[in-house]
Protein backbone atom coordinates (compact mmCIF):
# COMPACT_ATOMS: atom_id res chain seq x y z
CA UNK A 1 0.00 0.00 0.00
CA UNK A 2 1.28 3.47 -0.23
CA UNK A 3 2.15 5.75 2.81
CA UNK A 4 -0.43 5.83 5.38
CA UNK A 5 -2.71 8.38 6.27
CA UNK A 6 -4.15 10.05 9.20
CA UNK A 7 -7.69 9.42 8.08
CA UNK A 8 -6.15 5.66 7.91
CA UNK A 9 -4.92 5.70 10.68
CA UNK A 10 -8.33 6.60 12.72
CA UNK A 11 -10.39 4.49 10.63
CA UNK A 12 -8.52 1.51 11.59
CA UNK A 13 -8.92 2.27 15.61
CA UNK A 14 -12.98 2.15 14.76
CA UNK A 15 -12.55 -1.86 14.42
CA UNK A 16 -14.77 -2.69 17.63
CA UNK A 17 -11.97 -3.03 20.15
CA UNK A 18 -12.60 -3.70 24.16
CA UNK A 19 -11.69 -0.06 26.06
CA UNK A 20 -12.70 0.94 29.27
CA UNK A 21 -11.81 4.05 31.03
CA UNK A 22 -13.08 4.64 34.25
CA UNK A 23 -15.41 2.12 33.83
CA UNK A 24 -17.56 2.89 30.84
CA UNK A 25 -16.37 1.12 27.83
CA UNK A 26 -15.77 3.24 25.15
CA UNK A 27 -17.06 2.81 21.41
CA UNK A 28 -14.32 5.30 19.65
CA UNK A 29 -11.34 5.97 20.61
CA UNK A 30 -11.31 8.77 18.00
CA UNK A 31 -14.00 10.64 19.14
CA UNK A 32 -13.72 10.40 23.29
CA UNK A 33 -13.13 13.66 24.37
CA UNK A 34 -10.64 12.07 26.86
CA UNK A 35 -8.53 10.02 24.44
CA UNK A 36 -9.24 11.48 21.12
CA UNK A 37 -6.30 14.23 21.62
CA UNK A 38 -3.82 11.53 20.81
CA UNK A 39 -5.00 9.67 18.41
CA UNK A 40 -5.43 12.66 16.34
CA UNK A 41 -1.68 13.61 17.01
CA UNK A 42 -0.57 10.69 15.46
CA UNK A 43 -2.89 11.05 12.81
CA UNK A 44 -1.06 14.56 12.10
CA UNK A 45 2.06 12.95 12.39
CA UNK A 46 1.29 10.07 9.66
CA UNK A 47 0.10 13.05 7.30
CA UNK A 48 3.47 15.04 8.19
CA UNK A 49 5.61 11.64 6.65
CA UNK A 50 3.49 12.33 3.72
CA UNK A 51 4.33 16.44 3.03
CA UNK A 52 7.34 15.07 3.94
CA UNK A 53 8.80 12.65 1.88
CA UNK A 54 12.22 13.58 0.84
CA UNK A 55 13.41 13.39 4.36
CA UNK A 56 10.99 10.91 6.04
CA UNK A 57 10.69 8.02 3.94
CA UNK A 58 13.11 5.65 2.25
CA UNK A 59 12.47 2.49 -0.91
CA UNK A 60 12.90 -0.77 0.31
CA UNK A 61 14.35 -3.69 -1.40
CA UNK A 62 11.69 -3.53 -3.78
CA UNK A 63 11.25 0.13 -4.41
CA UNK A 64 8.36 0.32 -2.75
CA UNK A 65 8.31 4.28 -0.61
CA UNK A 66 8.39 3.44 3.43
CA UNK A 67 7.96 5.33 6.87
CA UNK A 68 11.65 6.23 8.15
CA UNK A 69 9.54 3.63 11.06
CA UNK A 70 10.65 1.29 9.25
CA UNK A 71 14.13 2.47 8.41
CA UNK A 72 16.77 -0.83 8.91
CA UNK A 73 20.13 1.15 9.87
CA UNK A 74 23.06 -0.60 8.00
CA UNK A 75 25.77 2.13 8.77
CA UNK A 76 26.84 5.31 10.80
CA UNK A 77 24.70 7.63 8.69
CA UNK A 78 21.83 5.18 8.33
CA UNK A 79 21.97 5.57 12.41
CA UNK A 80 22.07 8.99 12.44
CA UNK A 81 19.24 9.73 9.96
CA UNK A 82 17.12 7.25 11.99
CA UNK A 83 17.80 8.99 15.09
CA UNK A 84 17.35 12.15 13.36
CA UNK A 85 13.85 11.29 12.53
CA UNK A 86 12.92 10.14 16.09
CA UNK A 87 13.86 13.56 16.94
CA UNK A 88 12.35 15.42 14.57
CA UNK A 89 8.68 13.64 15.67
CA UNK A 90 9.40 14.46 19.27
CA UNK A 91 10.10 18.13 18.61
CA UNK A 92 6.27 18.14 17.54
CA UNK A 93 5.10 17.21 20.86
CA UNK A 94 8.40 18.54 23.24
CA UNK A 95 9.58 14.66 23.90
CA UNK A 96 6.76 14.29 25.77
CA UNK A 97 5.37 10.79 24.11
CA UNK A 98 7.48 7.76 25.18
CA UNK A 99 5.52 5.63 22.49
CA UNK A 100 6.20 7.30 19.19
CA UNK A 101 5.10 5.70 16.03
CA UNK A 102 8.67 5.65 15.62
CA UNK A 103 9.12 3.43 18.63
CA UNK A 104 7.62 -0.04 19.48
CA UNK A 105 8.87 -1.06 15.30
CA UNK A 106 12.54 -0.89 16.97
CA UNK A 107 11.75 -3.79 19.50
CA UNK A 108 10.40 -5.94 16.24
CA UNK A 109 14.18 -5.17 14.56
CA UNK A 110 15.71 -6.46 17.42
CA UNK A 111 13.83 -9.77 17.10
CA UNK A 112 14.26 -9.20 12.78
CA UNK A 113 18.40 -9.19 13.96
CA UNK A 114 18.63 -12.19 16.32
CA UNK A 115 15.40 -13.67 14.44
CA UNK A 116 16.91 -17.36 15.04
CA UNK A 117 18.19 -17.43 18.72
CA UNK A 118 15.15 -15.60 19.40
CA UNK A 119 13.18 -18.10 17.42
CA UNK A 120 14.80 -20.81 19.36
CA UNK A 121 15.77 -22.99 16.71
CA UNK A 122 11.79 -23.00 15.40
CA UNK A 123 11.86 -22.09 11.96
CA UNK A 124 7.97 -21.27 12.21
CA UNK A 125 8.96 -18.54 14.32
CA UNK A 126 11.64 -17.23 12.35
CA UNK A 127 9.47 -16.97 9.31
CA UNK A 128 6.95 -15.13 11.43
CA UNK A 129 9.27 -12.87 12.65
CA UNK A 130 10.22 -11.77 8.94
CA UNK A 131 6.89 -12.11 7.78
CA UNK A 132 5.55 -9.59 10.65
CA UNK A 133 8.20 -6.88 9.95
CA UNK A 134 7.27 -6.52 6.54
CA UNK A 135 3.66 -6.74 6.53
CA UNK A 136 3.65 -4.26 9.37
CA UNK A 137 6.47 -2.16 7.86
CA UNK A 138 3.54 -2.43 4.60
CA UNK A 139 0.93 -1.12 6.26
CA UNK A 140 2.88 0.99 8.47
CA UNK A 141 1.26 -0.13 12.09
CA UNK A 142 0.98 1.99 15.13
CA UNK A 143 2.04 -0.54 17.56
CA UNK A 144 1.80 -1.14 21.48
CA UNK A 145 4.16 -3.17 23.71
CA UNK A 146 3.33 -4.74 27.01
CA UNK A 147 6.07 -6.76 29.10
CA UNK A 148 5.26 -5.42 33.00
CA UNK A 149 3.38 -7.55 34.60
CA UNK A 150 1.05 -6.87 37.42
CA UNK A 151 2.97 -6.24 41.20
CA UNK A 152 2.32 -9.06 43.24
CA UNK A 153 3.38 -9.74 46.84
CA UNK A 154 6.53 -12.56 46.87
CA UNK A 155 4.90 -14.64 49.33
CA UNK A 156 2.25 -15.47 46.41
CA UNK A 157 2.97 -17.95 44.55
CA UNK A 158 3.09 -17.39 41.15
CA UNK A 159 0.59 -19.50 39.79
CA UNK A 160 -1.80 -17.40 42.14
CA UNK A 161 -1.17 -14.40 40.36
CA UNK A 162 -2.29 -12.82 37.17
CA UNK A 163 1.02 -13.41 35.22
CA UNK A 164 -0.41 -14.23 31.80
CA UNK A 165 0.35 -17.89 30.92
CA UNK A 166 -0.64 -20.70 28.48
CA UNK A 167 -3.78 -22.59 29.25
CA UNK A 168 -3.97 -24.55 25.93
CA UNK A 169 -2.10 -24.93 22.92
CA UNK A 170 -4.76 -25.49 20.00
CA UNK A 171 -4.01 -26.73 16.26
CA UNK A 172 -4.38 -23.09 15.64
CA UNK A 173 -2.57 -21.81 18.19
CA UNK A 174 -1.99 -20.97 21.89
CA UNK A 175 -4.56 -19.85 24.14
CA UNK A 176 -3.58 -17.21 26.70
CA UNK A 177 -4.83 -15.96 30.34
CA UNK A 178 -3.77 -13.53 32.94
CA UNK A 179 -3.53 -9.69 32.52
CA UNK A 180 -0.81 -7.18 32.13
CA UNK A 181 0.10 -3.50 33.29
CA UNK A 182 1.51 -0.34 31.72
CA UNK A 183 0.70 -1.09 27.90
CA UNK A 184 1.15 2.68 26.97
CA UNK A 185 -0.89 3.36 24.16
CA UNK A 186 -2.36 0.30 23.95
CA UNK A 187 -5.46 2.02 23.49
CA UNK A 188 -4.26 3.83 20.62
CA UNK A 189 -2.48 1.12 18.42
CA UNK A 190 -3.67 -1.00 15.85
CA UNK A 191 -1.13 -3.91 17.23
CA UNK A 192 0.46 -4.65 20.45
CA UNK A 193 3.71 -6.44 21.13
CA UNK A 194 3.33 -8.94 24.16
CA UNK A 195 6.48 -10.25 26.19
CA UNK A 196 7.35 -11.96 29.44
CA UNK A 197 9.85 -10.81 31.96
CA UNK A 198 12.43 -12.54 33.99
CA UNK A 199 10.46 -13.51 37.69
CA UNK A 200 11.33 -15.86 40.41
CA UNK A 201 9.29 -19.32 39.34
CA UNK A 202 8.65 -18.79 36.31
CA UNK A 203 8.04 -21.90 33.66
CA UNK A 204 7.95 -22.98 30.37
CA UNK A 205 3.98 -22.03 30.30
CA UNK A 206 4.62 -17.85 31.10
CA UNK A 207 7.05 -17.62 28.85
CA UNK A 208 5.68 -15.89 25.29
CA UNK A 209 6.80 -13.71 22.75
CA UNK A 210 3.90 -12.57 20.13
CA UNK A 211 1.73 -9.58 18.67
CA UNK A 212 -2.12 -9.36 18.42
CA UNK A 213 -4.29 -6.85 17.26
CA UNK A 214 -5.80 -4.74 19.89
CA UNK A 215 -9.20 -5.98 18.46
CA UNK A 216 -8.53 -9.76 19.01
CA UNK A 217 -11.75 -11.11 21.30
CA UNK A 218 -11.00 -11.97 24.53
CA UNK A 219 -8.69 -9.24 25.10
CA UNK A 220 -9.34 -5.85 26.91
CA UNK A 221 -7.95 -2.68 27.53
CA UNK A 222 -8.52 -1.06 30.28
CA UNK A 223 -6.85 2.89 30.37
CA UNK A 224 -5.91 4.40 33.37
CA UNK A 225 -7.79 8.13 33.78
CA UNK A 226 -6.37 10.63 31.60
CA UNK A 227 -4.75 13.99 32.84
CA UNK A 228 -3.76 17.55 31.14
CA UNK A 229 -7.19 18.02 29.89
CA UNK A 230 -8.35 21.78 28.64
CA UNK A 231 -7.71 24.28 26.32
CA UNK A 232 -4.21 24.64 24.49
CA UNK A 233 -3.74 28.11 25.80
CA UNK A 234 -4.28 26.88 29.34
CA UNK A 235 -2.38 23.46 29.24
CA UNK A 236 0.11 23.52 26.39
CA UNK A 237 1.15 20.09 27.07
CA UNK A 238 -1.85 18.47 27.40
CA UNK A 239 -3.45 20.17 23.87
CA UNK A 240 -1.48 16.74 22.52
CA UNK A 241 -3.28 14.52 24.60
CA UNK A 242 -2.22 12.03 27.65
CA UNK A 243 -0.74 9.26 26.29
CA UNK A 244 -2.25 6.53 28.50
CA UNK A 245 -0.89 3.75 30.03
CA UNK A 246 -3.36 0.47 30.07
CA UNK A 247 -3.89 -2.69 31.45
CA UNK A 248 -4.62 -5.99 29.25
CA UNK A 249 -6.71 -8.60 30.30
CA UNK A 250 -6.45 -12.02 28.40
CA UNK A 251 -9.51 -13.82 29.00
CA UNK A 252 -8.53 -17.28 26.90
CA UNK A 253 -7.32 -15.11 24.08
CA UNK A 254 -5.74 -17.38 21.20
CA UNK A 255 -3.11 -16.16 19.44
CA UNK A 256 -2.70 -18.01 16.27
CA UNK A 257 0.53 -19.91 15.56
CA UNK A 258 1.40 -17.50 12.44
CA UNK A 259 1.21 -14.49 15.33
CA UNK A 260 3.85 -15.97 17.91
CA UNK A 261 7.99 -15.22 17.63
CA UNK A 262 8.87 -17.33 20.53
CA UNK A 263 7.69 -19.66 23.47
CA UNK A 264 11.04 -20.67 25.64
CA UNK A 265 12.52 -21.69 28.58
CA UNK A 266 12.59 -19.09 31.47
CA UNK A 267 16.25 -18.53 30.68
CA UNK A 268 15.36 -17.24 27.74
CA UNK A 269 13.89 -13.77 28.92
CA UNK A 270 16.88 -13.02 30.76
CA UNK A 271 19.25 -13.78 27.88
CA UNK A 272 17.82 -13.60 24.60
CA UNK A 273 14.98 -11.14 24.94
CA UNK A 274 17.32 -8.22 26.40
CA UNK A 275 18.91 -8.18 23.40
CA UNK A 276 15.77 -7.05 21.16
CA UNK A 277 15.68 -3.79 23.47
CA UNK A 278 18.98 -1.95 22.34
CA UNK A 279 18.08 0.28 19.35
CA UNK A 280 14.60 0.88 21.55
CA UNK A 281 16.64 2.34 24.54
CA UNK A 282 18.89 4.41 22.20
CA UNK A 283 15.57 5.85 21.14
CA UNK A 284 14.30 6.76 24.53
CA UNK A 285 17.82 8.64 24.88
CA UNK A 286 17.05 10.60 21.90
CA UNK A 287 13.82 11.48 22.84
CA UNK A 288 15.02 12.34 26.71
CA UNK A 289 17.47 14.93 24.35
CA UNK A 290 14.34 16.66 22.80
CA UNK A 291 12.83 17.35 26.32
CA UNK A 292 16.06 18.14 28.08
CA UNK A 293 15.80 21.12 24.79
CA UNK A 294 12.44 22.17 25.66
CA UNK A 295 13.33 22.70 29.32
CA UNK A 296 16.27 24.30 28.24
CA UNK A 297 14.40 26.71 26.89
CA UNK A 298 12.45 27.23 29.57
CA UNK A 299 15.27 27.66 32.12
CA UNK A 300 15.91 30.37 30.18
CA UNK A 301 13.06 32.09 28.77
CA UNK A 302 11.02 31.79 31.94
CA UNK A 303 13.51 34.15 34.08
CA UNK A 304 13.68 36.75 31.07
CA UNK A 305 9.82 37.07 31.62
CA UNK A 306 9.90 37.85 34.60
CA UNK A 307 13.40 40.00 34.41
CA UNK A 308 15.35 37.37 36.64
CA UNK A 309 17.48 35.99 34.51
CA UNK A 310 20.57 37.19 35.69
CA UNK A 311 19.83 36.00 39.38
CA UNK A 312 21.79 33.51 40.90
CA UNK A 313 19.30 30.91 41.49
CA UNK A 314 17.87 31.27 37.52
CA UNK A 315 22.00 31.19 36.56
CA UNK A 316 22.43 27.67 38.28
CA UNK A 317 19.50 26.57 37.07
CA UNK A 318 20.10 26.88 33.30
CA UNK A 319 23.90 25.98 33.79
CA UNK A 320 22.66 22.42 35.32
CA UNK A 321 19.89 22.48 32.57
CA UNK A 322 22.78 22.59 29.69
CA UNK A 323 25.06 20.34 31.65
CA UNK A 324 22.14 17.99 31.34
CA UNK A 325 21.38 18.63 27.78
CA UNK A 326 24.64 18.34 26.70
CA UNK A 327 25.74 15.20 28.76
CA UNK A 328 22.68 13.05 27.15
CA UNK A 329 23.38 14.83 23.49
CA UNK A 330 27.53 13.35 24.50
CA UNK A 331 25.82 9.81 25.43
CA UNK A 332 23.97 9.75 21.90
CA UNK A 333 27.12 10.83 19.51
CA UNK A 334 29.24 8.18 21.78
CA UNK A 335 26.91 5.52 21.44
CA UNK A 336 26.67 5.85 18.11
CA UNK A 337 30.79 6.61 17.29
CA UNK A 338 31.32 3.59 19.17
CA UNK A 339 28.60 1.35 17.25
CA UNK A 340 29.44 -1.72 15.28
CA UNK A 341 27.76 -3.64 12.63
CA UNK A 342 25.43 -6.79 13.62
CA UNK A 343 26.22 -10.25 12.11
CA UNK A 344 22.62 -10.22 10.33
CA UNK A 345 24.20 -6.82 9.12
CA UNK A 346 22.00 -4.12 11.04
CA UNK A 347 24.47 -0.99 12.55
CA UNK A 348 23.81 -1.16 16.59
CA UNK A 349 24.90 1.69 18.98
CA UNK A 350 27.25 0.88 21.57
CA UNK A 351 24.85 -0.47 24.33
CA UNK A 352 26.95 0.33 26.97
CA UNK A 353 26.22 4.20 26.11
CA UNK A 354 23.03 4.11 25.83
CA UNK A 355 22.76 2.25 29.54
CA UNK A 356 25.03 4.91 30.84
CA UNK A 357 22.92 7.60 29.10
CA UNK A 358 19.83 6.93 30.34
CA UNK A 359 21.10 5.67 33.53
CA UNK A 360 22.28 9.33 34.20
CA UNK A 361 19.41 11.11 32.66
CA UNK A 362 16.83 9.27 34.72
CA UNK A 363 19.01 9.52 37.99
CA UNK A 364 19.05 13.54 37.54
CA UNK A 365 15.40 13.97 35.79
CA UNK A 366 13.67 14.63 39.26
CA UNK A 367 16.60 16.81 40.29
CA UNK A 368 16.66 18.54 36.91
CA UNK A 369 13.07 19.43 36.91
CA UNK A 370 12.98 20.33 40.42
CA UNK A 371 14.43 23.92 39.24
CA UNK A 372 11.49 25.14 37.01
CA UNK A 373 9.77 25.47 41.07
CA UNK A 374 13.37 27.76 41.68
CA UNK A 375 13.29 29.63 38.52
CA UNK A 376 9.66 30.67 37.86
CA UNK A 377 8.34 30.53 41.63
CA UNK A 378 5.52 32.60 42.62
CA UNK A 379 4.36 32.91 38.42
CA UNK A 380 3.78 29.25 39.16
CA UNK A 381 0.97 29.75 41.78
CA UNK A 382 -1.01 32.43 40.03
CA UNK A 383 -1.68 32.26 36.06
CA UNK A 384 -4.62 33.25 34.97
CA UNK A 385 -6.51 30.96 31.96
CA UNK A 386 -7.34 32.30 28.99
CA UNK A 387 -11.03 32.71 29.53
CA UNK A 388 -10.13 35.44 32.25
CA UNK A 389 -7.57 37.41 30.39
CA UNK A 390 -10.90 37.70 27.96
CA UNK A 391 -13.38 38.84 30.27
CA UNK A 392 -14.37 42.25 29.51
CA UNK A 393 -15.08 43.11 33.58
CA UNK A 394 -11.42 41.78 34.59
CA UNK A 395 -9.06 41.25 31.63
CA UNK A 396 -7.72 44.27 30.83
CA UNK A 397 -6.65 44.23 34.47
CA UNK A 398 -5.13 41.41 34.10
CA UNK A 399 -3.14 41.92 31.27
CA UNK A 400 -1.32 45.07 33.09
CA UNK A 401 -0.88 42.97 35.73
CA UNK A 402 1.06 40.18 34.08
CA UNK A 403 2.75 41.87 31.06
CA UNK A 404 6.76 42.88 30.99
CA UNK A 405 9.46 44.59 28.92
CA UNK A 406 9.96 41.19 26.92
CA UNK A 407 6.95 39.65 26.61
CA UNK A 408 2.52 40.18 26.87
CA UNK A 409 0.72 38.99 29.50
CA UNK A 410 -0.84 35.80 27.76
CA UNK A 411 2.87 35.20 26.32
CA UNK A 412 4.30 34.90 29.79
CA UNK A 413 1.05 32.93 30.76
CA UNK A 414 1.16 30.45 27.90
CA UNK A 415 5.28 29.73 28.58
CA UNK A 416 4.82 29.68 32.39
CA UNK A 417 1.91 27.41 31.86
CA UNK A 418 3.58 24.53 29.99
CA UNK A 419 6.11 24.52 32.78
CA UNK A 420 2.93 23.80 35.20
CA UNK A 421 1.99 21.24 32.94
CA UNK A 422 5.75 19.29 32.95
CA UNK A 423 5.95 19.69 37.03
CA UNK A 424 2.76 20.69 38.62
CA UNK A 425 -0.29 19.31 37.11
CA UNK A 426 -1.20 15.51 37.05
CA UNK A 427 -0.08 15.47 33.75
CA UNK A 428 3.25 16.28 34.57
CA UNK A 429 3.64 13.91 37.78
CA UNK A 430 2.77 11.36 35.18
CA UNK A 431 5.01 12.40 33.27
CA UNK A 432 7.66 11.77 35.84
CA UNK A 433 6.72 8.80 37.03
CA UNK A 434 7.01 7.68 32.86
CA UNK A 435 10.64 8.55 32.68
CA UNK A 436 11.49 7.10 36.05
CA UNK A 437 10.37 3.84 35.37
CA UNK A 438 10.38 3.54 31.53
CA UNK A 439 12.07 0.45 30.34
CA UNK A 440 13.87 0.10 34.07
CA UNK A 441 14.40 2.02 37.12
CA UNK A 442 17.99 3.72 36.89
CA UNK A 443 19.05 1.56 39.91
CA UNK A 444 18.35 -1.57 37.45
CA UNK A 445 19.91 -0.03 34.38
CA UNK A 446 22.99 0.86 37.05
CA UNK A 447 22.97 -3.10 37.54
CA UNK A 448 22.57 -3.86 33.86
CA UNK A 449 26.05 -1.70 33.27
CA UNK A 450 27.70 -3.54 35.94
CA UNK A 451 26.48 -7.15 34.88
CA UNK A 452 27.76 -6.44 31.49
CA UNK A 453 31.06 -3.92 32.23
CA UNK A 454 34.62 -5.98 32.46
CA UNK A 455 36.50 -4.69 35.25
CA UNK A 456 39.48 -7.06 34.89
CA UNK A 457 41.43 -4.95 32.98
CA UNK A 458 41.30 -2.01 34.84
CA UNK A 459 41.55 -4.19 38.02
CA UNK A 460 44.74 -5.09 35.86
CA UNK A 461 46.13 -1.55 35.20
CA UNK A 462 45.53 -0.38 38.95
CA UNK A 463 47.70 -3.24 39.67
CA UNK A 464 50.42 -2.55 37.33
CA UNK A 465 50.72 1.28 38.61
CA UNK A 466 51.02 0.19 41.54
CA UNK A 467 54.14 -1.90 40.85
CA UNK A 468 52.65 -5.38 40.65
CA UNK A 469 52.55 -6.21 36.91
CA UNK A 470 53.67 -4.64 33.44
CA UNK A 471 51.89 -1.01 32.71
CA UNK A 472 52.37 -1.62 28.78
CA UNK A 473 49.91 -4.79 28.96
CA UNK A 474 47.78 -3.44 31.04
CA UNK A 475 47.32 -1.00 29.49
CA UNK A 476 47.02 -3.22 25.97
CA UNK A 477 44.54 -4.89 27.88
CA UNK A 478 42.25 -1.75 29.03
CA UNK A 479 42.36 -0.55 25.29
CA UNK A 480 40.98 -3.78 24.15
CA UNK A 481 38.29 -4.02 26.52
CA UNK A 482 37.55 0.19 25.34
CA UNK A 483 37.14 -0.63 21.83
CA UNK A 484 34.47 -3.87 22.60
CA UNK A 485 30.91 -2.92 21.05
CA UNK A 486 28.94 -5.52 22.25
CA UNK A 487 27.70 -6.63 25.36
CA UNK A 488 27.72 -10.05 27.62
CA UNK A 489 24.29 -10.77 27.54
CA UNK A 490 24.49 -13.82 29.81
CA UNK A 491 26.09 -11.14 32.53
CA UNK A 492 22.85 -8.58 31.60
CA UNK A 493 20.34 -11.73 31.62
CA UNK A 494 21.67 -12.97 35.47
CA UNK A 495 21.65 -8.59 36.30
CA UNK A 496 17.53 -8.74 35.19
CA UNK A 497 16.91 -11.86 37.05
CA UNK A 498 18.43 -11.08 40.32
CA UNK A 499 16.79 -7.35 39.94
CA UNK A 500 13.02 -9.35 39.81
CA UNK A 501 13.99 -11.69 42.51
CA UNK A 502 14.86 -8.74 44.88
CA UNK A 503 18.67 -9.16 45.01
CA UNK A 504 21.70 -6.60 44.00
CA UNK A 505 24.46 -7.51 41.58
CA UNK A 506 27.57 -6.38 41.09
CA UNK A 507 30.14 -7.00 38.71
């Protein structure tokens, strides 16, 4: 098919699928007041790749013109361009979506790159795997993922809990039960991607890898309330939408055989299935860029406003703002310097980067955002919405009251109000629970680097300057273990499965 289009796109969410939001179950997702914010973003977003083909798109091995969604990175500017494009959509919504289009199709060219260890050996699965990439790559899918699964006390045993599992395995496929929690934009996509996680207990029966339409009977979503509702004026953030996070609930759903990519052994999630997550996390550091920019800009526009910005506390401010900027944008260009090509011939960044990069930006996002309260303080408490800067009895008042040397009144309210939105409103306290917890807590991405970072050498060269070995091969031996671009996955697999039984590792 050719290039799809926002009217596509929210046709294809009218297909009769299961949503509930705060318990009424909702016919269109398009037309909701609550939810239909963000589907129609992305509906702008598929129309922008088509006014925008000469930078968005690419041909494929058979000529045919693709979504940069799509885009299979072979070398250092193949990399670039792709992570140019995942910028280039979050700059139309100031990073604030964690579940681009651009997104979820990253996790499916992980599995495309290892497609037979992932497979396990099942050549069904393989074929899937290929067969899935380019019939969604075809039609150019908004897709969903869903790995978390529900918090449970330890003391329950597993088989007590909701953890979705196999309760039949039919000539046409396997039939599944349980539910699952934080499927962002599950609501929203015509697909989801569903995935187990490395628990205590686990057995051959929890352990899935496969994507379903959102439509598929037996399965519903259930979104959580939405926030950042109103006008754009008064919440700039929200005039997007809230992308919502959702539960699934599997009640017997079968999944034909054509639809799965794996079933394995519980080993298997802590080896294998990191390893379809790399070029997704270098994403999520790209993005994290694009809102470190916007609240750059805000660190500094905010205390021009209001004439503070040469004030000490709006000075430290933006200088830890930039440090943070540029430290994330130094991550990125590292990762990607210090990529290498894949044996199935796909260019990876350097994963041990992009750990370290989002690692550090998650540590310091509360910290970071902490000084918009510093910088724009008492304009924080009082802003006045739109509707009363245009009421005849009290906005002309209002507008004296609020206006400045550099900027109107309902300038300085529109900027001071987006700030509210990224720290104050529910909206934003979502928004900071998202990045603290997106694709691991920075404590368990600070384990992942350990697991998978050799210290012998430099255990080696500490030696050696200390007089107890030769300098010149330690230091031979620290340069070697520098220039490595992969990563020990079997280390990273034990690092998740001692994080989800509870225990610390360190390497």
């Amino acid at each position: 098919m050719a290039l799809r289009s926002g009217a596509e796109y929210l046709k294809a969410l009218r297909d009769g699928r299961e949503v509930y939001l705060d318990g009424r179950k909702i016919s269109d997702v398009t037309t909701e007041p609550a939810l239909a914010r963000v589907a129609h973003t992305f509906a702008r977003m598929y129309d922008m790749v088509i006014e925008n083909q000469a930078d968005w798109t690419f041909r494929d091995e058979q000529g045919q013109v693709r979504s940069l969604n799509w885009f299979e990175p072979r070398t250092r500017e193949d990399i670039v361009r792709r992570r140019s494009f995942t910028e280039t959509i979050a700059r139309r919504t100031g990073g604030l979506f964690g579940r681009q289009q651009d997104y979820v199709p990253l996790f499916h060219l992980g599995m495309l790159d290892i497609k037979r260890e992932f497979s396990r050996g099942d050549a069904r699965f393989e074929r899937n795997i290929e067969n899935y990439w380019r019939r969604a790559r075809e039609h150019d899918l908004m897709l969903a993922h869903s790995f978390i699964d529900a918090q449970a006390h330890p003391a329950v045993p597993l088989e007590k809990t909701v953890v979705p599992r196999i309760v039949a395995r039919k000539s046409e496929g396997i039939v599944v039960r349980g539910a699952k929690t934080v499927a962002t934009f599950a609501c929203h996509a015509d697909e989801i991607l569903v995935g187990a996680f490395p628990r205590p207990a686990m057995t051959e029966d929890y352990v899935m890898y496969f994507s379903i339409p959102v439509a598929t009977p037996g399965l519903r979503v259930v979104a959580r309330t939405v926030h950042g509702q109103g006008s754009a004026f008064d919440h700039p953030a929200g005039q997007f939408g809230d992308e919502n996070d959702c539960i699934l609930i599997f009640d017997d759903v079968l999944v034909p055989w054509e639809r799965v990519f794996s079933l394995g052994e519980p080993s298997f999630c802590a080896t294998v299935f990191p390893r379809i997550s790399e070029w997704a996390h270098w994403s999520i550091l790209a993005r994290l860029a694009v809102k470190a920019e916007v609240l750059t800009g805000l660190y500094s526009l905010i205390p021009e406003m209001l004439g503070r910005a040469q004030q000490p506390q709006s000075q430290e401010a933006l200088g830890e703002m930039i440090r943070y900027l540029t430290s994330i944008r130094a991550f990125i260009h590292a990762a990607e310097d210090q990529g290498h090509v894949t044996p199935e011939g796909h260019f990876m960044p350097n994963p041990i980067y992009i750990t370290t990069g989002r690692a550090y930006s998650v540590e310091n996002y509360r910290r970071i955002i902490g000084y918009l309260h510093d910088v724009a303080s008492q304009a924080l408490i009082i802003i006045p919405s739109e509707a009363a800067f245009d009421n005849p009895d009290i906005g002309a008042a209002l507008e004296k009251m609020f206006e400045s040397p550099s900027a109107s009144a309902r300038e300085r309210a529109r900027v001071v109000r987006l700030a509210w939105d990224m720290v104050c409103d529910s909206y934003g306290g979502r928004q900071t629970l998202f990045e603290l917890f997106n694709a691991l807590p920075w404590t368990a991405q600070r384990a992942q680097l350990m697991a998978s970072f050799d210290v012998k050498p430099y255990q080696q060269l500490a030696a050696a300057t200390a007089g107890l070995g030769s300098i010149p091969e330690a230091a031979a031996a620290v340069a070697e273990a520098a220039g490595r671009k992969g990563r020990d996955y079997q280390a990273v697999g034990e690092a998740y499965a001692a994080k989800s039984a509870g225990k610390i590792v360190a390497r």
